[in-house]
C-alpha atoms as a PDB file:
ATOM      1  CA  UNK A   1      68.415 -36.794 -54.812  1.00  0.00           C
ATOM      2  CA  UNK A   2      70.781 -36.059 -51.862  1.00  0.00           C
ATOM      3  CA  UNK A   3      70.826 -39.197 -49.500  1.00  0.00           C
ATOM      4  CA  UNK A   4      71.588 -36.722 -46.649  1.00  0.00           C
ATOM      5  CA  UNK A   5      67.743 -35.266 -46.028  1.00  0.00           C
ATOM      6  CA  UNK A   6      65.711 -36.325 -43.134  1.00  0.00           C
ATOM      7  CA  UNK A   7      63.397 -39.523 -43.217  1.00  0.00           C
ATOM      8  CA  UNK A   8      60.592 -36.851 -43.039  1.00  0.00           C
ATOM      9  CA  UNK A   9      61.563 -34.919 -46.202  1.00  0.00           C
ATOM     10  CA  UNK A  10      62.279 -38.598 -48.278  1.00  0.00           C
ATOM     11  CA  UNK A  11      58.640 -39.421 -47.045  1.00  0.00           C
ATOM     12  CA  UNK A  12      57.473 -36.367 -48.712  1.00  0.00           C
ATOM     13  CA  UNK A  13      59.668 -36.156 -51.963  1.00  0.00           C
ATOM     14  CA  UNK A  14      58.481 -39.996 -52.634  1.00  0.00           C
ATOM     15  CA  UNK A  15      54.700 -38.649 -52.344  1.00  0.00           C
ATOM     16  CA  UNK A  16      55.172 -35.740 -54.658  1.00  0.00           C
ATOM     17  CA  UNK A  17      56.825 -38.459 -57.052  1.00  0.00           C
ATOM     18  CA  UNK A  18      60.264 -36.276 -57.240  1.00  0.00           C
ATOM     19  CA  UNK A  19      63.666 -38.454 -57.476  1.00  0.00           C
ATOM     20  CA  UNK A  20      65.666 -35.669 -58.464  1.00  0.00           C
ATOM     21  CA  UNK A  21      65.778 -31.916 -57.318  1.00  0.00           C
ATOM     22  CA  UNK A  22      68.581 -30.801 -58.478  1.00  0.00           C
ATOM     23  CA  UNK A  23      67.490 -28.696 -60.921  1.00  0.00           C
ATOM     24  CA  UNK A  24      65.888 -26.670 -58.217  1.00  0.00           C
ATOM     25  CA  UNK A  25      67.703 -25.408 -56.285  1.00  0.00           C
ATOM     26  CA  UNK A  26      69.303 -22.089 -55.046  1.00  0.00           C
ATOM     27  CA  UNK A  27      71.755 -20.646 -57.414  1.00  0.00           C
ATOM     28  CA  UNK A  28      74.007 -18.244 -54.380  1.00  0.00           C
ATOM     29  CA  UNK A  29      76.942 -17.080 -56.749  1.00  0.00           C
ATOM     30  CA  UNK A  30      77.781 -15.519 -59.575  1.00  0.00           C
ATOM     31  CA  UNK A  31      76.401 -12.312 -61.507  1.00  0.00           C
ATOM     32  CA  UNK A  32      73.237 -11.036 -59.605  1.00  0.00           C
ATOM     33  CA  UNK A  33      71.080 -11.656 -62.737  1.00  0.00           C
ATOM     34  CA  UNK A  34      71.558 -15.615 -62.661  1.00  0.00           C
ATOM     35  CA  UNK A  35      71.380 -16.021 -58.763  1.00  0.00           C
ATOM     36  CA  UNK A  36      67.864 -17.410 -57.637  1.00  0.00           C
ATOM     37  CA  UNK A  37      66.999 -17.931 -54.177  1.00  0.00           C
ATOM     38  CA  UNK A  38      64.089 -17.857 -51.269  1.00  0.00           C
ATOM     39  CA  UNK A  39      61.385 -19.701 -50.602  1.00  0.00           C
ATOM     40  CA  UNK A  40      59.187 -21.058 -52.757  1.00  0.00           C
ATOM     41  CA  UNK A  41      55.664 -23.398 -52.870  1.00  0.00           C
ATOM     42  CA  UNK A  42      55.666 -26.738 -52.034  1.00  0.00           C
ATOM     43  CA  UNK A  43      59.671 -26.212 -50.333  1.00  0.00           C
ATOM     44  CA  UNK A  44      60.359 -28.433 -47.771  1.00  0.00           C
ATOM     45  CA  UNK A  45      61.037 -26.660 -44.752  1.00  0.00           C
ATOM     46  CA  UNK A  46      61.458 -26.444 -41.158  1.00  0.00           C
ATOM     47  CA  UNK A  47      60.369 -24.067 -38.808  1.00  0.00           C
ATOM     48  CA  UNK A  48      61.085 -23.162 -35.469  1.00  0.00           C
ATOM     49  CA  UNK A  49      58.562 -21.723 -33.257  1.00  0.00           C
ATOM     50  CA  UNK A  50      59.743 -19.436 -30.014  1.00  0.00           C
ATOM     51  CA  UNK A  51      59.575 -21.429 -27.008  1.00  0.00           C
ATOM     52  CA  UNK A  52      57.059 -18.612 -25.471  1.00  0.00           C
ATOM     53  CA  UNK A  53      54.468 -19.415 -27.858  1.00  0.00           C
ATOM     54  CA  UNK A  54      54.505 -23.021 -27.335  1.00  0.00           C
ATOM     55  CA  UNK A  55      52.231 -24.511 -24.463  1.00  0.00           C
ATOM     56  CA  UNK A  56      52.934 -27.257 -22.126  1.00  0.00           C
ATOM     57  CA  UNK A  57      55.162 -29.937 -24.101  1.00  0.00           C
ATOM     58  CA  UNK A  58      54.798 -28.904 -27.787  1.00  0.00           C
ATOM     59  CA  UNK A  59      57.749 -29.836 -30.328  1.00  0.00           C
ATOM     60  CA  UNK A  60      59.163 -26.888 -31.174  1.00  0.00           C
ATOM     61  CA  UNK A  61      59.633 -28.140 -34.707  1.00  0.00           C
ATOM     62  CA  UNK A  62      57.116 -27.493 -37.097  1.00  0.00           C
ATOM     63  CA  UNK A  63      58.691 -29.728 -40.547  1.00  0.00           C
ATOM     64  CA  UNK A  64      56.676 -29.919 -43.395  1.00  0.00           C
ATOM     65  CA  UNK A  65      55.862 -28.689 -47.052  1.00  0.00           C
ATOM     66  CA  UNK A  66      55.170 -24.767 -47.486  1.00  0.00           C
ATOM     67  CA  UNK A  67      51.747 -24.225 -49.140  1.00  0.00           C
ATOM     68  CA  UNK A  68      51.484 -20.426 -49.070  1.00  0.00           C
ATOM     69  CA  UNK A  69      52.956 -17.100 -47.920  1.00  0.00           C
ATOM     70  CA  UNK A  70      51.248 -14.318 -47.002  1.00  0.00           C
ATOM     71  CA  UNK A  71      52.034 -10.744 -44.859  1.00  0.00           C
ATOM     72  CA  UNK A  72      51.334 -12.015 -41.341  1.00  0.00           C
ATOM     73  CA  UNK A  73      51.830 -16.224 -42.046  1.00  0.00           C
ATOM     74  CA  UNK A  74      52.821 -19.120 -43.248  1.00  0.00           C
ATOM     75  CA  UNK A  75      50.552 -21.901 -44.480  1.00  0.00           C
ATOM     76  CA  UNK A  76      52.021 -25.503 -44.321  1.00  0.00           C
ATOM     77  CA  UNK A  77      50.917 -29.363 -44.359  1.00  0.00           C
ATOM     78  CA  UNK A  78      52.971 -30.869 -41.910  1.00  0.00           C
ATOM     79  CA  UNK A  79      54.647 -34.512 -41.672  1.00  0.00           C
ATOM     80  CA  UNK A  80      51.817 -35.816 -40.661  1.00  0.00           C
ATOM     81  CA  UNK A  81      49.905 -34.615 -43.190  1.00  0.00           C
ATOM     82  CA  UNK A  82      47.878 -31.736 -41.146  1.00  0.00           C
ATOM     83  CA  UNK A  83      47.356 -28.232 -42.536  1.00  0.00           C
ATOM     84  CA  UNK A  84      49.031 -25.791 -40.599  1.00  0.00           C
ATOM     85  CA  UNK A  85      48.654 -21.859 -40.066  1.00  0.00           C
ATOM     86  CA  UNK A  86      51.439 -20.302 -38.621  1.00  0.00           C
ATOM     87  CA  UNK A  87      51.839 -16.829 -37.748  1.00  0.00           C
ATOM     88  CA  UNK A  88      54.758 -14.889 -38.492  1.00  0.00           C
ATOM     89  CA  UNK A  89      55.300 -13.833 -35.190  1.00  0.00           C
ATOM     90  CA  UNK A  90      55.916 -16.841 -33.618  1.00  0.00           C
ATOM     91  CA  UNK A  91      58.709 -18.235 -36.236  1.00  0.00           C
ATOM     92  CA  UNK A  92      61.981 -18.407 -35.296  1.00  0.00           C
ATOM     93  CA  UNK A  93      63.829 -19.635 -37.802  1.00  0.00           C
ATOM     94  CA  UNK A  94      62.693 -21.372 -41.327  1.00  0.00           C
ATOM     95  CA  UNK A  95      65.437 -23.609 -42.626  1.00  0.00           C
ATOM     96  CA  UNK A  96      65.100 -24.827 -46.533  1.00  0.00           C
ATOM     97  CA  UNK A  97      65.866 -28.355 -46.820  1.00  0.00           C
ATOM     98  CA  UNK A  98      65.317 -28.572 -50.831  1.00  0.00           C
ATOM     99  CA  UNK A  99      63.357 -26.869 -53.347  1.00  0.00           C
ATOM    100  CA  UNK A 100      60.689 -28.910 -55.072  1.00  0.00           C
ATOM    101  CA  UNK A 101      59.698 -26.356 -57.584  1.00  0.00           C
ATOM    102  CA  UNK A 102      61.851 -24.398 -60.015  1.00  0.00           C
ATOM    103  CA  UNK A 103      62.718 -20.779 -59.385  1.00  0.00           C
ATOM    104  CA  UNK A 104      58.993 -18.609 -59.649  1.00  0.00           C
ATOM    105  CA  UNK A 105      59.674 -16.872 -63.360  1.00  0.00           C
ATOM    106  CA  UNK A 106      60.967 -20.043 -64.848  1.00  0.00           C
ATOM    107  CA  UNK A 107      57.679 -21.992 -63.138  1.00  0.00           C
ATOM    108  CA  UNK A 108      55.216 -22.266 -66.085  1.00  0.00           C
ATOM    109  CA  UNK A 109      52.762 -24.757 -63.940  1.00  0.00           C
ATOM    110  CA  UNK A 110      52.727 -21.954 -61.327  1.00  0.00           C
ATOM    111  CA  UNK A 111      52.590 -19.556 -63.591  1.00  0.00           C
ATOM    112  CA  UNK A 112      49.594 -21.474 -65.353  1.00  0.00           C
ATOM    113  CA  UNK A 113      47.803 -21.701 -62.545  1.00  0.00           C
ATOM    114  CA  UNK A 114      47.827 -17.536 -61.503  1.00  0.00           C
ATOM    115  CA  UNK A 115      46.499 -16.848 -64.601  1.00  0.00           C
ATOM    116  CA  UNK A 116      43.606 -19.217 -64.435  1.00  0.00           C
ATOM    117  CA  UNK A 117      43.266 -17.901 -60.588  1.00  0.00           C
ATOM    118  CA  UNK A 118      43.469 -14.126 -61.651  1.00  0.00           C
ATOM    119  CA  UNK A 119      40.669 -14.504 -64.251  1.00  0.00           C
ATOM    120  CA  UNK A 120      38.702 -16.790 -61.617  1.00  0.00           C
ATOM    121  CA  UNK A 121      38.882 -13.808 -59.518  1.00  0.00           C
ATOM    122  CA  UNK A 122      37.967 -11.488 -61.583  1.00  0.00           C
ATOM    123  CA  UNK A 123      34.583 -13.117 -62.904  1.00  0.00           C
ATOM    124  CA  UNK A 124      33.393 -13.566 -59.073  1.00  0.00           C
ATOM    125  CA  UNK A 125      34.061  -9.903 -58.862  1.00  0.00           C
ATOM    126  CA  UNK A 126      32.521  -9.174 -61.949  1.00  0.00           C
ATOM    127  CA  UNK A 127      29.150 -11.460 -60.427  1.00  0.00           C
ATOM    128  CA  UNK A 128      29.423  -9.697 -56.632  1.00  0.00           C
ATOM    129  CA  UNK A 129      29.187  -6.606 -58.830  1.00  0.00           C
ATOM    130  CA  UNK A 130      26.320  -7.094 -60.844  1.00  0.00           C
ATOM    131  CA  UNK A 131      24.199  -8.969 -57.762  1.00  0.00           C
ATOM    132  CA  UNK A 132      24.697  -5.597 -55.675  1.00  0.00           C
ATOM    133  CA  UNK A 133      23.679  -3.472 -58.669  1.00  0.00           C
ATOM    134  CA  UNK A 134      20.552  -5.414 -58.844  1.00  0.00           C
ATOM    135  CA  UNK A 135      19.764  -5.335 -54.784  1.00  0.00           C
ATOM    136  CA  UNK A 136      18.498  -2.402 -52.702  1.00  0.00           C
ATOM    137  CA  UNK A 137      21.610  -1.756 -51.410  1.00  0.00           C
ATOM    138  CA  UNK A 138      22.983  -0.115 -54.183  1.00  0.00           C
ATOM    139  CA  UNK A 139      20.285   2.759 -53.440  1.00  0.00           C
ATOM    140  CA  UNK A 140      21.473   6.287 -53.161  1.00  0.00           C
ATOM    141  CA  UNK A 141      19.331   7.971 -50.386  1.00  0.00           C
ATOM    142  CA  UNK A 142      19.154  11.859 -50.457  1.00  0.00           C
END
């Protein structure tokens, strides 16, 4: 591990167990089929917030370990260990400061878990289904 990351970041790597990242990270040059980068779960990131959506004395500074992505935010749990919502608006500028995962194809725990999440999905569709075809509200009126 790179002695050069903030005391925030070792805090963090130490709690996810990780000594060594170096197999994770962004691969910049070279043919386009080998290069790898962008943001990934559980990165370690910071993110600055524009000043005009900050009130009174708020750190600017949001630092912390990305959770999820999604079209209009960002979902992180902080230094200090506090889940975090932040809309896409309002960021700045993210800055990677390592990779704690491997790149998203070659991820077979994330991978793992999609799967699992897609079929978990699917059944509670499959049981919202069948509850509304046994209700009154799946009466035709005419």
């Amino acid at each position: 591990m790179a002695p050069d990351y903030p005391d925030w970041a070792m805090v963090e790597l130490d709690k996810m167990g990780i000594t060594d990242v170096s197999d994770f990270q962004d691969i910049l040059y070279g043919p386009i089929a080998d290069r790898k980068a962008g943001l990934r779960r559980d990165d370690l990131v910071e993110i600055l917030l524009d000043a005009r959506s900050l009130s009174g004395d708020m750190e600017p500074w949001i630092r912390g370990r990305l959770i999820s992505s999604h079209k209009s935010s960002l979902e992180i749990i902080d230094s200090e260990g506090i889940f975090r919502a932040l809309a896409r608006e309002v960021i700045v500028e993210i800055r990677l400061i390592t990779h704690t995962r491997p790149p998203y194809i070659d991820d077979e725990e994330l991978m793992t878990f999609e799967r699992a999440e897609a079929r978990r999905r699917n059944e509670i569709q499959e049981q919202v289904e069948k509850r509304a075809s046994n209700s009154h509200e799946n009466h035709q009126w005419g």
